[in-house]
Protein backbone atom coordinates (compact mmCIF):
# COMPACT_ATOMS: atom_id res chain seq x y z
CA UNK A 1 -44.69 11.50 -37.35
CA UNK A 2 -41.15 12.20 -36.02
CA UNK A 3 -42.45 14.96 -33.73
CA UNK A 4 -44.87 12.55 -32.43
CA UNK A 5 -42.38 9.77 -31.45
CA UNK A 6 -40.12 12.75 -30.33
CA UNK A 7 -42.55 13.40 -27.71
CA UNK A 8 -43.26 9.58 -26.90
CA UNK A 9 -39.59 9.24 -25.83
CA UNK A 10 -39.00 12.46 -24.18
CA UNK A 11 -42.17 11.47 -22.32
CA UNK A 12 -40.59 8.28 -20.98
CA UNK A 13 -36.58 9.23 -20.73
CA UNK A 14 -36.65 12.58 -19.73
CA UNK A 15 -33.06 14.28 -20.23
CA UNK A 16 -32.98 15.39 -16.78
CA UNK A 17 -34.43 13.52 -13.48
CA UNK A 18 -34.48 14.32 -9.75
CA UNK A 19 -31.57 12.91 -7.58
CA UNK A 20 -34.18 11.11 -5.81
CA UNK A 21 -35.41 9.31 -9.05
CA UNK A 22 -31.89 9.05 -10.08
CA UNK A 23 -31.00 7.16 -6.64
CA UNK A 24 -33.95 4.98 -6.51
CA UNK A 25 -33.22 3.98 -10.21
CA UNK A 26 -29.44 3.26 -9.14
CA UNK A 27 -30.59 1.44 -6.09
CA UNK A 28 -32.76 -0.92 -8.38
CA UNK A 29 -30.19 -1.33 -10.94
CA UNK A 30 -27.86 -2.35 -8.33
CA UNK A 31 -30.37 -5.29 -7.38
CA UNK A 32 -30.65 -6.25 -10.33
CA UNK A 33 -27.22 -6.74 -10.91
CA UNK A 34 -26.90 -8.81 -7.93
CA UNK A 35 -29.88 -11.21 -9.08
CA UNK A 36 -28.77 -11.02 -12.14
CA UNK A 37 -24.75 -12.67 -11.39
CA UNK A 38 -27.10 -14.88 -8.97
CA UNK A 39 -28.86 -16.45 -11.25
CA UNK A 40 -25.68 -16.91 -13.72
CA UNK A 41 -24.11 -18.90 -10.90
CA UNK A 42 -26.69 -20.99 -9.90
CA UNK A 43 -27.41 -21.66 -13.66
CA UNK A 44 -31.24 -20.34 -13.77
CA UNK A 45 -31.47 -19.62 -17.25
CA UNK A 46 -34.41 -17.53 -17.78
CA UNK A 47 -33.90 -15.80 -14.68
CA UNK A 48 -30.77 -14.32 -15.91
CA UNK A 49 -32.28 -12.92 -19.06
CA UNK A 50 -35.10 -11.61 -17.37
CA UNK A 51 -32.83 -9.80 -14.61
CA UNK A 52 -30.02 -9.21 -17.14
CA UNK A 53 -32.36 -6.92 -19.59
CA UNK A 54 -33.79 -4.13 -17.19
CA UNK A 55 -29.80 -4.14 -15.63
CA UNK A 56 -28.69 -3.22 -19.17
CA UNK A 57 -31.47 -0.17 -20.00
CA UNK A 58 -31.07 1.44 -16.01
CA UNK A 59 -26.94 1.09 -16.76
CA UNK A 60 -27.39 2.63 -20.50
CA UNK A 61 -30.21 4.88 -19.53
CA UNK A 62 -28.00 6.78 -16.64
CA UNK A 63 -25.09 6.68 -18.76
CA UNK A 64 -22.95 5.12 -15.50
């Protein structure tokens, strides 16, 4: 079972990625960061969450 899930995850976060894919995810991240502090300002609750949450697993998954 381990092995299995193993594979699951180094299917979807590989250890290494291009520096295109690494830009483009950076690029996003950065967007959604902006939207993100938007939405906090102009008080749009679920907004914020839902731009808040991908933010957070970009920034942890590239390890900024």
């Amino acid at each position: 079972m381990d092995r299995f899930i193993n594979h699951i995850f180094s299917k979807l976060f590989p250890l290494t990625i291009s520096v295109k894919t690494e830009k483009i995810l950076k690029n996003f991240a950065l967007m959604l960061g902006i939207l993100s502090a938007l939405a906090i300002i102009f008080n749009w609750y679920p907004l914020a969450m839902f731009f808040s949450f991908p933010f957070c697993l970009i920034w942890i998954y590239m390890a900024w």
